[in-house]
N, C-alpha and C. Protein backbone atom coordinates (compact mmCIF):
# COMPACT_ATOMS: atom_id res chain seq x y z
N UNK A 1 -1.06 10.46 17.76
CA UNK A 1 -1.91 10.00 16.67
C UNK A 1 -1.34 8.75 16.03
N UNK A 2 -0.14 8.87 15.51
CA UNK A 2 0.97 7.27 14.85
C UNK A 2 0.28 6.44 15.84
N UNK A 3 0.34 7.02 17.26
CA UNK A 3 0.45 5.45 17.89
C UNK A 3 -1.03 4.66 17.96
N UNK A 4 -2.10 5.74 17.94
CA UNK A 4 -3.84 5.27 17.71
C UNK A 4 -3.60 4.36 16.61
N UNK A 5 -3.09 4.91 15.25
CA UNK A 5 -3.01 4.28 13.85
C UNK A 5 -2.41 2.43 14.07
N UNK A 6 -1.03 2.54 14.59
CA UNK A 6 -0.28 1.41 14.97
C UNK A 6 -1.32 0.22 15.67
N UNK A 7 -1.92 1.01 16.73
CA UNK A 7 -2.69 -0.08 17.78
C UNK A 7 -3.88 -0.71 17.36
N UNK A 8 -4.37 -0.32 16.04
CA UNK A 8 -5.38 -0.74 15.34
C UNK A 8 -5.18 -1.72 14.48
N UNK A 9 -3.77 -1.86 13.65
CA UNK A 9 -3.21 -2.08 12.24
C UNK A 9 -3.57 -3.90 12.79
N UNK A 10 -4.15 -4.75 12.10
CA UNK A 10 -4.07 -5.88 12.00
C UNK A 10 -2.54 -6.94 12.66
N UNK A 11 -1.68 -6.29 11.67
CA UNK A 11 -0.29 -6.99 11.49
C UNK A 11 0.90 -5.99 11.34
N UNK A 12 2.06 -6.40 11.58
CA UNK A 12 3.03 -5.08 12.29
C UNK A 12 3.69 -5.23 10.20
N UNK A 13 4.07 -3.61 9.97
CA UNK A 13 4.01 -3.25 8.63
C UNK A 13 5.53 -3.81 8.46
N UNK A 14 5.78 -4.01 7.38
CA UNK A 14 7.28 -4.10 7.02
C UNK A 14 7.57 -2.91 5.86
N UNK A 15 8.91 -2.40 6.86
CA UNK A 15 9.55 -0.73 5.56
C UNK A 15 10.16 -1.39 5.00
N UNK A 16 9.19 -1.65 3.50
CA UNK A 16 9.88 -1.66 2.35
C UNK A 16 9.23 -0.74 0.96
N UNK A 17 9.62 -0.69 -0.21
CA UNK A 17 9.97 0.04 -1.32
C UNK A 17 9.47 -0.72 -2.39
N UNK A 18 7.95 -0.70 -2.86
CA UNK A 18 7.14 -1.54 -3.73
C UNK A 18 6.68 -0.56 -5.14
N UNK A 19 7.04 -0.56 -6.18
CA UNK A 19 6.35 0.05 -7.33
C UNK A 19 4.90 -0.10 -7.15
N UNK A 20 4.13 0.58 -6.81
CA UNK A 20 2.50 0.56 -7.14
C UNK A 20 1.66 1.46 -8.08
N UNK A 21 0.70 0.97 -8.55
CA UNK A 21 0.35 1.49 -9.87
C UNK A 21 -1.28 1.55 -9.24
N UNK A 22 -1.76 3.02 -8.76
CA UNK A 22 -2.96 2.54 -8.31
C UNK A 22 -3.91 3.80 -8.83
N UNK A 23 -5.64 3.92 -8.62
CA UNK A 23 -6.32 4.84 -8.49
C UNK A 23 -7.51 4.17 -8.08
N UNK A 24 -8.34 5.12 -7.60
CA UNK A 24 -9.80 5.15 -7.17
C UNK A 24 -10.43 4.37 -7.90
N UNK A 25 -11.11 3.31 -7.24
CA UNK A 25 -11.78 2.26 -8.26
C UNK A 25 -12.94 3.02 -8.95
N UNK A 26 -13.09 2.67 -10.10
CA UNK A 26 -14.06 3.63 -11.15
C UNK A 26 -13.75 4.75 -11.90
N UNK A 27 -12.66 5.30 -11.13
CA UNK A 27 -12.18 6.23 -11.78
C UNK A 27 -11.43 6.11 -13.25
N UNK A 28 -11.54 6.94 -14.25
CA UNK A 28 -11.09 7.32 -15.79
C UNK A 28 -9.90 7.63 -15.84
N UNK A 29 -9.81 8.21 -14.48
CA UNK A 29 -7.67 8.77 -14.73
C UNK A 29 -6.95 7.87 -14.59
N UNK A 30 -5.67 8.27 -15.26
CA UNK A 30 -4.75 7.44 -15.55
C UNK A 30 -4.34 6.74 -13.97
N UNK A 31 -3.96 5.84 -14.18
CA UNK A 31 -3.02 5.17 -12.92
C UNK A 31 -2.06 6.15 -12.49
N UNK A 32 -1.61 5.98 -10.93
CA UNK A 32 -0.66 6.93 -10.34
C UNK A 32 0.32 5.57 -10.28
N UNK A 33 1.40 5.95 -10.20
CA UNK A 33 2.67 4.75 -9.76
C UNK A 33 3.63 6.08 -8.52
N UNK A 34 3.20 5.05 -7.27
CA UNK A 34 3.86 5.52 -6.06
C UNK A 34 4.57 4.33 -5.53
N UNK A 35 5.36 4.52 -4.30
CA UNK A 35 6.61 3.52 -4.14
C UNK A 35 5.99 3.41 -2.76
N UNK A 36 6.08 2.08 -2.76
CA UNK A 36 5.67 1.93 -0.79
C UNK A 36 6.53 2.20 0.51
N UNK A 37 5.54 3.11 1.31
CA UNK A 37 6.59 2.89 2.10
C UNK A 37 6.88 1.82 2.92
N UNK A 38 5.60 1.20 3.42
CA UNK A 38 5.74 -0.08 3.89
C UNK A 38 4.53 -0.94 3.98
N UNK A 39 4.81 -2.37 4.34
CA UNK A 39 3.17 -3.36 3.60
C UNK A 39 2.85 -4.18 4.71
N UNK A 40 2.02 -4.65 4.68
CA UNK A 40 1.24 -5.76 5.73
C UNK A 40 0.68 -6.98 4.90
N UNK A 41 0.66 -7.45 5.76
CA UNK A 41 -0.31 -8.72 5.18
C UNK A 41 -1.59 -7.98 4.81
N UNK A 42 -2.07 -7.33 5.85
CA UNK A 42 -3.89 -6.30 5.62
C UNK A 42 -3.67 -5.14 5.18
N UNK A 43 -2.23 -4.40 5.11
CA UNK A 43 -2.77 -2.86 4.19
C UNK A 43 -1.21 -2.67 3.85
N UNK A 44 -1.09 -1.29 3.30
CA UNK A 44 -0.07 -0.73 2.36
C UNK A 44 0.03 0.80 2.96
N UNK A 45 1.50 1.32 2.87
CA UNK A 45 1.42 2.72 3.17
C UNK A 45 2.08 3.35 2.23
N UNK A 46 1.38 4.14 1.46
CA UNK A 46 2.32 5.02 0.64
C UNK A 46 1.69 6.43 -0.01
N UNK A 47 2.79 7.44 -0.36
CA UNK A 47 2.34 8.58 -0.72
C UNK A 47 1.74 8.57 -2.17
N UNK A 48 0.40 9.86 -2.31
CA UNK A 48 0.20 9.81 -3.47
C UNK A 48 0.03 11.54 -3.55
N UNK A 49 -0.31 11.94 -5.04
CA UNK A 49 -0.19 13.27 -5.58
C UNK A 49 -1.48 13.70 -5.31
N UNK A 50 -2.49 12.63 -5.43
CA UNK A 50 -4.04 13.19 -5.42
C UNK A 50 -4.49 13.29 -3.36
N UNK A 51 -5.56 13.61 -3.19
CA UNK A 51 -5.97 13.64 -2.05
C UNK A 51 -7.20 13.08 -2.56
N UNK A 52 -7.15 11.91 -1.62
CA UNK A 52 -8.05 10.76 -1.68
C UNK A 52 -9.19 11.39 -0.39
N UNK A 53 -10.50 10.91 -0.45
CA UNK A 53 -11.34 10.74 0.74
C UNK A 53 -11.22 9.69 1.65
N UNK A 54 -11.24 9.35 2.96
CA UNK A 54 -11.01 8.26 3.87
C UNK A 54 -12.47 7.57 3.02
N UNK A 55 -12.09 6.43 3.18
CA UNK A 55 -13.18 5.15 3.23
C UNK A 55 -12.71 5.21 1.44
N UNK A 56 -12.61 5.59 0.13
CA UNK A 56 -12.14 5.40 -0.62
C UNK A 56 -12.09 4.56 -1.13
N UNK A 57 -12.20 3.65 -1.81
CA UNK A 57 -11.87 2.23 -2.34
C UNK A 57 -10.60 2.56 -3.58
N UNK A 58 -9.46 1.89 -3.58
CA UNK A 58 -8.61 2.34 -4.58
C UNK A 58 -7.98 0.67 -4.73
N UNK A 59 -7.72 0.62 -6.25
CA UNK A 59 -7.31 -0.72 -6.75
C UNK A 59 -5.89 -0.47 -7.03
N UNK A 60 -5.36 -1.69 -6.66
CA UNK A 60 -3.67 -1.53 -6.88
C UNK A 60 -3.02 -3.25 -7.71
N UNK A 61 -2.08 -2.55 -8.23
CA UNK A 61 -1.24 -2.80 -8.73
C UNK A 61 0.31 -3.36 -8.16
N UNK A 62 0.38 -3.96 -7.56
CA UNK A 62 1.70 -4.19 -6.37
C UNK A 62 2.93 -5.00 -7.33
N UNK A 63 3.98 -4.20 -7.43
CA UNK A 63 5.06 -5.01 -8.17
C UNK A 63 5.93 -5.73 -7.47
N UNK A 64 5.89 -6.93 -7.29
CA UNK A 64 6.52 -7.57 -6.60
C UNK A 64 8.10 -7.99 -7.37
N UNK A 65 9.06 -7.83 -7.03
CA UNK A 65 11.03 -7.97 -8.14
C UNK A 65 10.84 -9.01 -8.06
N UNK A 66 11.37 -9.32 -9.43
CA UNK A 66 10.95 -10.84 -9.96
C UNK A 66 10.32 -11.68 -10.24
N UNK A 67 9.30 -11.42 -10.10
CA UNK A 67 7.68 -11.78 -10.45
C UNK A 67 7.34 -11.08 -11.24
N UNK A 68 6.75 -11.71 -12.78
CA UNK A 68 6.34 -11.60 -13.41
C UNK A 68 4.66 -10.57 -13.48
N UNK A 69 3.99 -11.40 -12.66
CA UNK A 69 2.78 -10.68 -12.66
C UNK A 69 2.58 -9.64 -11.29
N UNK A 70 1.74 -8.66 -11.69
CA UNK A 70 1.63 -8.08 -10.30
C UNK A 70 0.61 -8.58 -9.34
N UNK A 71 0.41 -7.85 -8.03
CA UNK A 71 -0.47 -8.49 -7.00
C UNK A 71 -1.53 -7.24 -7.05
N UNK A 72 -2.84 -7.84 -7.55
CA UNK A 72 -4.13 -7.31 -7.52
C UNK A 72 -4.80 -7.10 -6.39
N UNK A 73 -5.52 -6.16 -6.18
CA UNK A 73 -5.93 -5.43 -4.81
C UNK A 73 -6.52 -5.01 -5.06
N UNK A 74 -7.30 -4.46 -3.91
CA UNK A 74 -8.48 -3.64 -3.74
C UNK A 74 -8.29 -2.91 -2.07
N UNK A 75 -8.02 -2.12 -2.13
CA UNK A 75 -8.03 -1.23 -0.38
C UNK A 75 -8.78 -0.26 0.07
N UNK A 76 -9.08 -0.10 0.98
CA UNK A 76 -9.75 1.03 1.55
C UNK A 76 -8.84 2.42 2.44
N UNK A 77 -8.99 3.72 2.21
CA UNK A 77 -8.46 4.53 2.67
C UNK A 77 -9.05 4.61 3.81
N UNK A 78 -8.17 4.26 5.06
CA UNK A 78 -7.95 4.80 6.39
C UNK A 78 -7.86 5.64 7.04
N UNK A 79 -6.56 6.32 6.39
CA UNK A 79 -6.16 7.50 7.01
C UNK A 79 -5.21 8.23 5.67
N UNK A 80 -5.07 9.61 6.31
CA UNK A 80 -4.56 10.70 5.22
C UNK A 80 -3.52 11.39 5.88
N UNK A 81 -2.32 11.74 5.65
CA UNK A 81 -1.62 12.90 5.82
C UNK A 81 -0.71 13.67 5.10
N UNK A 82 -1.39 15.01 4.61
CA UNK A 82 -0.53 15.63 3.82
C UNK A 82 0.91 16.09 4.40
N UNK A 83 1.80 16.00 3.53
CA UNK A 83 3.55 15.94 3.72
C UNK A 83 3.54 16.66 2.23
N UNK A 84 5.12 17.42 2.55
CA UNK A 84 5.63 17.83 1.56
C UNK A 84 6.98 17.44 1.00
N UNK A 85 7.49 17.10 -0.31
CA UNK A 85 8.80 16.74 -0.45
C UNK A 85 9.30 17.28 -1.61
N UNK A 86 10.53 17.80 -1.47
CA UNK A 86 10.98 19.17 -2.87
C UNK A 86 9.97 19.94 -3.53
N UNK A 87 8.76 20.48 -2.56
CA UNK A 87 8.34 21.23 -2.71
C UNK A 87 7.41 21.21 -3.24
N UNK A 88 7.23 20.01 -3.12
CA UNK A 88 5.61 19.54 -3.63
C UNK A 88 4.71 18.79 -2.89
N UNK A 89 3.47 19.20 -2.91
CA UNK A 89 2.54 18.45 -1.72
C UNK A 89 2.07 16.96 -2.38
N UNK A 90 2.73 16.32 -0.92
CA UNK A 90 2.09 14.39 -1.03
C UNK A 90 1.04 14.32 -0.24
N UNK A 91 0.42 13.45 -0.26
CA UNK A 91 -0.35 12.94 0.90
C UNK A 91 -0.01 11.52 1.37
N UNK A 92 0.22 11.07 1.93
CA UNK A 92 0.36 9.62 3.12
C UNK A 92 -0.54 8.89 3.03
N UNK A 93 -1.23 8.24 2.53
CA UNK A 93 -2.04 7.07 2.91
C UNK A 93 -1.82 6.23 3.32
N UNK A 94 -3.13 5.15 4.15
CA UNK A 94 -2.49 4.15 4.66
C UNK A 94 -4.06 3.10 4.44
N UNK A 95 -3.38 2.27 3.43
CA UNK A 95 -4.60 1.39 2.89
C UNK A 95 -5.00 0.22 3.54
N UNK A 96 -5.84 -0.14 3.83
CA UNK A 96 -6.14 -1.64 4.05
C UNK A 96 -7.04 -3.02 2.91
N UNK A 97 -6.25 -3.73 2.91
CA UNK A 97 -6.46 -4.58 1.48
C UNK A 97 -7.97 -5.22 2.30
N UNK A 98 -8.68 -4.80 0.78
CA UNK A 98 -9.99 -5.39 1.06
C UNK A 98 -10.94 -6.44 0.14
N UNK A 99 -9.97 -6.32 -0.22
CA UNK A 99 -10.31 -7.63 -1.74
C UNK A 99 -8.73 -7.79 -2.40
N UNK A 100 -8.28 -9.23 -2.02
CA UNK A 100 -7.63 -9.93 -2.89
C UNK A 100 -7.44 -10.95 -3.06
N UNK A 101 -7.49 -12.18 -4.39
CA UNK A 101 -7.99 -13.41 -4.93
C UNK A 101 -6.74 -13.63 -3.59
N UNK A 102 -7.15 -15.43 -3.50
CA UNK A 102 -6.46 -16.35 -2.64
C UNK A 102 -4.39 -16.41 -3.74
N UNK A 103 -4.52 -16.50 -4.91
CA UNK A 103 -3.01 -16.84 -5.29
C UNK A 103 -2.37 -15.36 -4.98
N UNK A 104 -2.76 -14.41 -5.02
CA UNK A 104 -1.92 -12.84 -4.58
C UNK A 104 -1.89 -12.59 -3.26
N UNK A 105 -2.74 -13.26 -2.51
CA UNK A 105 -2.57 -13.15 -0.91
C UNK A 105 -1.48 -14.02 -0.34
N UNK A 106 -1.57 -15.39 -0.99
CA UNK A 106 -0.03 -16.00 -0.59
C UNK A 106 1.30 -15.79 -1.21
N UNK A 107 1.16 -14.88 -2.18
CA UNK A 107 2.25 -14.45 -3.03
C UNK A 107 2.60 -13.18 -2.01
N UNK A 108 1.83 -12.14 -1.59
CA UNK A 108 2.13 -10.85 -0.54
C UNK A 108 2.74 -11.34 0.69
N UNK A 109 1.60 -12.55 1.29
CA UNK A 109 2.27 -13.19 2.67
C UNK A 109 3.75 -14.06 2.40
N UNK A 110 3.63 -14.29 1.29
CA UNK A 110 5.54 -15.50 1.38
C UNK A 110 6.49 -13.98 1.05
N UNK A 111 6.14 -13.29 0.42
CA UNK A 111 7.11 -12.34 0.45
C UNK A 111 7.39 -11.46 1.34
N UNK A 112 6.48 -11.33 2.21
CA UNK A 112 6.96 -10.04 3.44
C UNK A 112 7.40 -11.55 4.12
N UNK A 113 7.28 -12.80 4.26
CA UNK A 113 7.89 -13.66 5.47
C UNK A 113 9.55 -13.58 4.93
N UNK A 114 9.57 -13.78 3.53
CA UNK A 114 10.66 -13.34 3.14
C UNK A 114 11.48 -12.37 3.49
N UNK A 115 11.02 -11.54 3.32
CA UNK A 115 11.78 -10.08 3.62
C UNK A 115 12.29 -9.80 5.23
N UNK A 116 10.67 -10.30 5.55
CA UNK A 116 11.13 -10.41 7.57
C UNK A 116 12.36 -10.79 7.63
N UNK A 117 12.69 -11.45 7.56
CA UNK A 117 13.47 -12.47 7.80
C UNK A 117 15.28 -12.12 6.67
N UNK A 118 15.14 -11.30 6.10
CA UNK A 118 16.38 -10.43 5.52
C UNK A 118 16.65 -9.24 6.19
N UNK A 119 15.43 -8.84 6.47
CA UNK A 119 15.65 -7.37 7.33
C UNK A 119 16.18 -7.52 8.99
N UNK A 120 15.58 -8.52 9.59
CA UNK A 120 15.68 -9.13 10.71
C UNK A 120 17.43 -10.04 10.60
N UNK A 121 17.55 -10.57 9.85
CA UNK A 121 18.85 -11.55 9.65
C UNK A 121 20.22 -10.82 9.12
């Protein structure tokens, strides 16, 4: 199944560790803040507490260290997998960015070229 998910993905993900502050667009509840597990230029993977529906639209919040402002989003739920950790049920998502202005898209892309290139070096 990983490998169906992989062979689809736009752009190959980079494992990294992003503060995100997100929920279901429209939704009244509070923001969730989950940590990424890893990002793309086209989507985001990370666990959340709620169980989302695939196709989903959820707006995020991306904290980028050292940057002042965050990176605004909009994604669609892909895929789901519930996991458990100290005994509490997560679920896995794996988003694909489907709305974001032109200055947060080159702010996401210079920073994963960044990172490539620390993780790689």
């Amino acid at each position: 199944m990983e490998t169906a998910v992989q062979e689809r993905r736009e752009s190959q993900r980079l494992p990294d560790s992003l503060v995100v502050r997100h929920r279901v667009l429209g939704s009244r509840s509070n923001k969730e803040r989950s940590v990424t597990k890893n990002l793309s230029f086209h989507g985001v993977g990370l666990p959340t507490s709620r169980r989302l529906s695939l196709r989903s639209v959820v707006e995020m919040e991306i904290i980028i260290p050292m940057q002042i402002l965050p990176i605004f989003a909009l994604g669609e739920v892909m895929w789901m997998k519930e996991t458990w950790e100290n005994a509490r049920r997560l679920y896995d998502i794996g988003l694909r960015i489907t709305d974001i202005d032109e200055f947060d898209e080159d702010r996401i892309q210079k920073y994963i070229q960044v990172r490539s290139c620390e993780t790689q070096g």
